[in-house]
C-alpha atoms as a PDB file:
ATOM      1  CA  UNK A   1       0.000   0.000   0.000  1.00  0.00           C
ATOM      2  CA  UNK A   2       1.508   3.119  -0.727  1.00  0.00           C
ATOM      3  CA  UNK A   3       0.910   6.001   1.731  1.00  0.00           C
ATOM      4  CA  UNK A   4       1.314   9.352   0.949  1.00  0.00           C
ATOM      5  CA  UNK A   5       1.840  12.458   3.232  1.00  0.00           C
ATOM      6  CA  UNK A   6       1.783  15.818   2.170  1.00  0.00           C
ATOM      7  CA  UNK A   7       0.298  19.172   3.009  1.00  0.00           C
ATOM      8  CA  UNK A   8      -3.152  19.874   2.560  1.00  0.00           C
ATOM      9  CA  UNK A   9      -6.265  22.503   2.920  1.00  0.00           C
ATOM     10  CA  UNK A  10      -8.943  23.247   5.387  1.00  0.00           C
ATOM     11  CA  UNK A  11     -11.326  22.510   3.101  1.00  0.00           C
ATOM     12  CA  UNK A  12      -9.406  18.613   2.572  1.00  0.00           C
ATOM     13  CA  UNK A  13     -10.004  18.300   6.113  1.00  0.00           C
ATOM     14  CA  UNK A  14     -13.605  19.284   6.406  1.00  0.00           C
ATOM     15  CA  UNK A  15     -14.520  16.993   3.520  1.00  0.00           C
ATOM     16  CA  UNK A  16     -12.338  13.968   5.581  1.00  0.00           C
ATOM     17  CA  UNK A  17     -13.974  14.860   8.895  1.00  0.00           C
ATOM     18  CA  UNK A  18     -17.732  14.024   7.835  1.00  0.00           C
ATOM     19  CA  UNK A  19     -16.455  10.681   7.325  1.00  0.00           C
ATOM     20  CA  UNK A  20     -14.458   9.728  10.415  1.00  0.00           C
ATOM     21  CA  UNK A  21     -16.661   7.898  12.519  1.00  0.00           C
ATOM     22  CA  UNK A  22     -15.858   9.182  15.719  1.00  0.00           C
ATOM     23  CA  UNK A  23     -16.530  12.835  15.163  1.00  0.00           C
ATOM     24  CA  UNK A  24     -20.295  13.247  15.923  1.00  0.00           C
ATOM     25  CA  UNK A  25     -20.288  16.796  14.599  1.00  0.00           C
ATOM     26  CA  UNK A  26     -17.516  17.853  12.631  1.00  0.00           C
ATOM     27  CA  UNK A  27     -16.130  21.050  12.766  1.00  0.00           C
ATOM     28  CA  UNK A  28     -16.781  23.893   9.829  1.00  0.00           C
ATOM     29  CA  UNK A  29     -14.218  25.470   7.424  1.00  0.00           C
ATOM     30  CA  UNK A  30     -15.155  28.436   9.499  1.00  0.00           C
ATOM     31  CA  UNK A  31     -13.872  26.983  12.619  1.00  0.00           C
ATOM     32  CA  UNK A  32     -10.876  25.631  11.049  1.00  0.00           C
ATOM     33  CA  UNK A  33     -10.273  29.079   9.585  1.00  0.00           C
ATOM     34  CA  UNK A  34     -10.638  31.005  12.811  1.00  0.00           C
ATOM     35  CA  UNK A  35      -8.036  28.516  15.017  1.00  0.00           C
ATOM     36  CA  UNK A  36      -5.544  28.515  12.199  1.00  0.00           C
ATOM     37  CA  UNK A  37      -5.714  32.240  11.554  1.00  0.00           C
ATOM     38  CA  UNK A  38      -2.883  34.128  12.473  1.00  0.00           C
ATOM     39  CA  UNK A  39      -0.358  30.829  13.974  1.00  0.00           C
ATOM     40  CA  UNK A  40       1.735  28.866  12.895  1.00  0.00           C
ATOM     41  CA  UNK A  41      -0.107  25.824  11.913  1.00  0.00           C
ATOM     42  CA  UNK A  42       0.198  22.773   9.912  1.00  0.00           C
ATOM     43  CA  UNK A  43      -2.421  20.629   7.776  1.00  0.00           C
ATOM     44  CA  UNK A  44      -1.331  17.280   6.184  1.00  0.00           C
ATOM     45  CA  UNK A  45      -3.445  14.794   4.378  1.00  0.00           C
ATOM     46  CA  UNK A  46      -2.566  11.120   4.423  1.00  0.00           C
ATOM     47  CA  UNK A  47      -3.078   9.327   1.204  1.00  0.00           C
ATOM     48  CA  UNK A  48      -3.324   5.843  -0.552  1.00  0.00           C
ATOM     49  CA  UNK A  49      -3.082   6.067  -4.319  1.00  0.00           C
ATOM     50  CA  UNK A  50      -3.810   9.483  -4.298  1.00  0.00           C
ATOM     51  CA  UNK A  51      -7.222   9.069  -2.527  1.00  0.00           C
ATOM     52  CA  UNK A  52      -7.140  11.189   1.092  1.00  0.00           C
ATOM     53  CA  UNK A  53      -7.988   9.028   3.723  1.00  0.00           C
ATOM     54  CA  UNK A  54      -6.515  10.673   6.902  1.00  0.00           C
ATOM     55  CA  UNK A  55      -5.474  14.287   7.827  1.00  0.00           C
ATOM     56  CA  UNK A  56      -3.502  15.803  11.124  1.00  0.00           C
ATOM     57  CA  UNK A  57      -4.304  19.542  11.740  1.00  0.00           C
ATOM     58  CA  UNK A  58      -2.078  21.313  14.239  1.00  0.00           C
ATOM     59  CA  UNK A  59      -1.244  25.080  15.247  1.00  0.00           C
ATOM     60  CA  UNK A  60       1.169  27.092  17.962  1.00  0.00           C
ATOM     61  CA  UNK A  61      -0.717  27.063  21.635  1.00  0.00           C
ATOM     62  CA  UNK A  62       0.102  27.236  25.084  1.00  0.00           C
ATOM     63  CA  UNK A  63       3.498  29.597  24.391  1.00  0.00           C
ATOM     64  CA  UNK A  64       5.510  29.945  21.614  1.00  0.00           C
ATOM     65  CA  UNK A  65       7.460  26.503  22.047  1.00  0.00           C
ATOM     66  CA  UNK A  66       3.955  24.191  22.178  1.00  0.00           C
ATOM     67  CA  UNK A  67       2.306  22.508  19.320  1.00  0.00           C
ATOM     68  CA  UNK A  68      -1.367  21.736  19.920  1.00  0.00           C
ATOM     69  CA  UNK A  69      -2.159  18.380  17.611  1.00  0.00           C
ATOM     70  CA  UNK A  70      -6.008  19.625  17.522  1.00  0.00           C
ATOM     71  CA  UNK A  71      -8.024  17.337  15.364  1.00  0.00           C
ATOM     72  CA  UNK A  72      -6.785  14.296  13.363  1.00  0.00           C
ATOM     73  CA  UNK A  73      -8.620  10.908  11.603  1.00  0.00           C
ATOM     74  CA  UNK A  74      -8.792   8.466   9.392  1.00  0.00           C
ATOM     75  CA  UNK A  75     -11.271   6.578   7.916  1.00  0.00           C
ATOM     76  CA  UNK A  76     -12.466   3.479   9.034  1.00  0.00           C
ATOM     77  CA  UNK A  77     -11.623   0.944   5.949  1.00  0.00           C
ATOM     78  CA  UNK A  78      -7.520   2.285   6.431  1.00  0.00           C
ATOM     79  CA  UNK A  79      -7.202   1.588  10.175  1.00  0.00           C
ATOM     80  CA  UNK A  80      -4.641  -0.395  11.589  1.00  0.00           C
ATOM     81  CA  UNK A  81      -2.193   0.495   8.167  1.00  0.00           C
ATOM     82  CA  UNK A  82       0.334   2.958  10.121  1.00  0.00           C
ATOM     83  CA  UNK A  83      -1.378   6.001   8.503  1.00  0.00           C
ATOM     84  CA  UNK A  84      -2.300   7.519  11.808  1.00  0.00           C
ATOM     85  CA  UNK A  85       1.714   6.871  12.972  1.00  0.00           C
ATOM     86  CA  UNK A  86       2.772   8.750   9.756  1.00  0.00           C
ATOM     87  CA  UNK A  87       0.729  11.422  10.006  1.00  0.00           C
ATOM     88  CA  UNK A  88       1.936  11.907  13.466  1.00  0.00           C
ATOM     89  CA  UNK A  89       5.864  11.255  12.887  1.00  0.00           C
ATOM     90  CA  UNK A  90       5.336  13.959   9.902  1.00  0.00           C
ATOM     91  CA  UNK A  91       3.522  16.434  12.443  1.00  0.00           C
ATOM     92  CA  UNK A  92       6.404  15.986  14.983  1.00  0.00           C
ATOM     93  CA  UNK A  93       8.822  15.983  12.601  1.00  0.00           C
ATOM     94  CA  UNK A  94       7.460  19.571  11.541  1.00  0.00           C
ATOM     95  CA  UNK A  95       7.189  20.718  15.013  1.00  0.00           C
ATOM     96  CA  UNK A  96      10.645  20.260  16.009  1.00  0.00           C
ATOM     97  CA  UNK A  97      11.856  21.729  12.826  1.00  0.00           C
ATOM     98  CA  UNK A  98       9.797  24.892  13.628  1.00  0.00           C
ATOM     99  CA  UNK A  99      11.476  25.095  17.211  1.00  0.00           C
ATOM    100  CA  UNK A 100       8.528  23.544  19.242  1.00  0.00           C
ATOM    101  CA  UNK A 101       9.838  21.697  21.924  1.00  0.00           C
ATOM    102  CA  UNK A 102       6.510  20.019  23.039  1.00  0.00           C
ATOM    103  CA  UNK A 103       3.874  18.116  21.449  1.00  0.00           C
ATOM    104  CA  UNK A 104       0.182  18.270  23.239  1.00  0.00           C
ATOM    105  CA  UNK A 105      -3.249  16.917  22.781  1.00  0.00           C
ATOM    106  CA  UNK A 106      -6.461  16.448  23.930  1.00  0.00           C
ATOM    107  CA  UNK A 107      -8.743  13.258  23.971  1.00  0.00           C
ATOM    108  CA  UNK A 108     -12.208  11.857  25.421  1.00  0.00           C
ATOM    109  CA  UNK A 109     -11.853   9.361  27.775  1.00  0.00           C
ATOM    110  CA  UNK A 110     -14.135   6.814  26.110  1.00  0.00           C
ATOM    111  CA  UNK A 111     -11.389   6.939  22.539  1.00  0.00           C
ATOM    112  CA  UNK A 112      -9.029   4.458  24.570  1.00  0.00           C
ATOM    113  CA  UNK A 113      -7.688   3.787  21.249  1.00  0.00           C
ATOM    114  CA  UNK A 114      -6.700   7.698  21.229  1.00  0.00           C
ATOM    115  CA  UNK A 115      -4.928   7.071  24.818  1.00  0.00           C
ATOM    116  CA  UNK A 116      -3.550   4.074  24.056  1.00  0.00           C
ATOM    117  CA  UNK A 117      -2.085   5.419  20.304  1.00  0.00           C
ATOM    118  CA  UNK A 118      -0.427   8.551  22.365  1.00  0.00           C
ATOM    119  CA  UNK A 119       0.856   6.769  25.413  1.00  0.00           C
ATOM    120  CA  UNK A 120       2.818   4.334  22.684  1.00  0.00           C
ATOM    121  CA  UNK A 121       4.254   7.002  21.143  1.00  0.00           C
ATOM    122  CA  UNK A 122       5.651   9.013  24.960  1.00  0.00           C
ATOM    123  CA  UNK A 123       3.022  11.205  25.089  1.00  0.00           C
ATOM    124  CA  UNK A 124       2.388  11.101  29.303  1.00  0.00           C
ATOM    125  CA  UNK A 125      -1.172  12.331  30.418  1.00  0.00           C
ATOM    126  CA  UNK A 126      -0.899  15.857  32.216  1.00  0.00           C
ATOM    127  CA  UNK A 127      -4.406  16.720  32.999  1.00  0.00           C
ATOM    128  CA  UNK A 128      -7.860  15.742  33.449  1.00  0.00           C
ATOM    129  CA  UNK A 129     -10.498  17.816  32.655  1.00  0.00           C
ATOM    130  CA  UNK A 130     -13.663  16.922  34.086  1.00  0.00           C
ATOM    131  CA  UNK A 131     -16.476  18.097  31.258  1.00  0.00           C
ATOM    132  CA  UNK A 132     -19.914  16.501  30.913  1.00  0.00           C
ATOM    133  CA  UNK A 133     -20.499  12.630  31.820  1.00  0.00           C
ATOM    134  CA  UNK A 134     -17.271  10.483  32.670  1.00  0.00           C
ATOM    135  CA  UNK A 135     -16.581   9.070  28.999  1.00  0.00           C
ATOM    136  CA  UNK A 136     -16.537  12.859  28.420  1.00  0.00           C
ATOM    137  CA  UNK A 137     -13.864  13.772  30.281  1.00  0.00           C
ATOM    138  CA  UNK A 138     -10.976  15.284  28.736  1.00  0.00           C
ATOM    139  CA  UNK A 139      -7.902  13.779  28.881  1.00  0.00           C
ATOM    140  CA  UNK A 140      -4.475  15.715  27.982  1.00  0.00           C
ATOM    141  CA  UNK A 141      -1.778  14.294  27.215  1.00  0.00           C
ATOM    142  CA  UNK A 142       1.849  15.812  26.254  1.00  0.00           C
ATOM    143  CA  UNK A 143       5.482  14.842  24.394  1.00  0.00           C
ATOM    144  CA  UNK A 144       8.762  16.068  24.840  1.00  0.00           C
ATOM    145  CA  UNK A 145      10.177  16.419  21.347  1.00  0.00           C
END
C-alpha cells in the first residue's frame, strides 16, 4: 500500500472529517479558519493512491514553544495500516523543525484507542479535565520532542 503524506487545505479536512466515525459533529471550514488564523499551523493529508484518507491539523498554543495536535482521523476501511503513525511522525517531525519543543493533545476518555495510540508514542497524560459525563472527560496528554 503506498501512503502518501503531504500538506493539505482546510477545506481537505472538512470533507475527511464528515467521514471519520468518531466525530459526531464535525467542525466547519469556518472553525478551522478562525483557530488557524494568524499561527503557525500545519495541515497534512494522508493518502493511498492518491485518494485522502486521513489528515492531522495542528497550530502554535500554550506559548511559543507548544504545538497543539487539535483534530486528526482516518477513515475506518484504512485503520490499523500505520497512517495515523505517519501522520503523526510527519507532524512531529514539523514541530521540532519549527522550534517547538513540546507536542500536546487532547482526547475523550471513552477513545481508549486515542490514549492508548499517544501513550505508545511518549506522550504522558498531564491533565484531566472533568467536562460533561465520565466518557466525556478530557484527557491531555503531552510529548517532549
Amino acid at each position: 500500500m503506498e501512503i502518501q503524506i503531504r500538506k493539505g487545505t482546510i477545506a481537505e479536512v472538512v470533507a475527511l472529517s464528515r467521514e471519520v466515525t468518531e466525530f459526531f459533529q464535525p467542525y466547519s471550514q469556518k472553525t478551522y479558519e478562525e483557530r488557524l488564523s494568524d499561527v503557525p499551523h500545519l495541515i497534512l493529508i494522508a493518502t493511498v493512491y492518491g485518494k485522502p484518507v486521513g489528515f492531522k491539523v495542528g497550530y502554535r498554543r500554550y506559548g511559543h514553544d507548544v504545538f497543539y495536535s487539535w483534530m486528526g482521523g482516518v477513515l475506518d476501511q484504512y485503520r490499523r495500516k500505520g497512517i495515523a503513525t505517519r501522520l503523526a511522525d510527519s507532524q512531529e517531525t514539523w514541530a521540532k523543525t519549527h522550534g517547538f519543543v513540546k507536542v500536546t493533545f487532547k482526547t475523550r476518555n471513552r477513545l481508549s484507542k486515542m490514549i492508548h495510540f499517544g501513550l505508545n508514542r511518549g506522550f504522558m497524560i498531564i491533565d484531566l479535565i472533568k467536562k460533561g459525563e465520565v466518557k466525556e472527560y478530557r484527557i491531555v496528554m503531552e510529548k517532549v520532542l
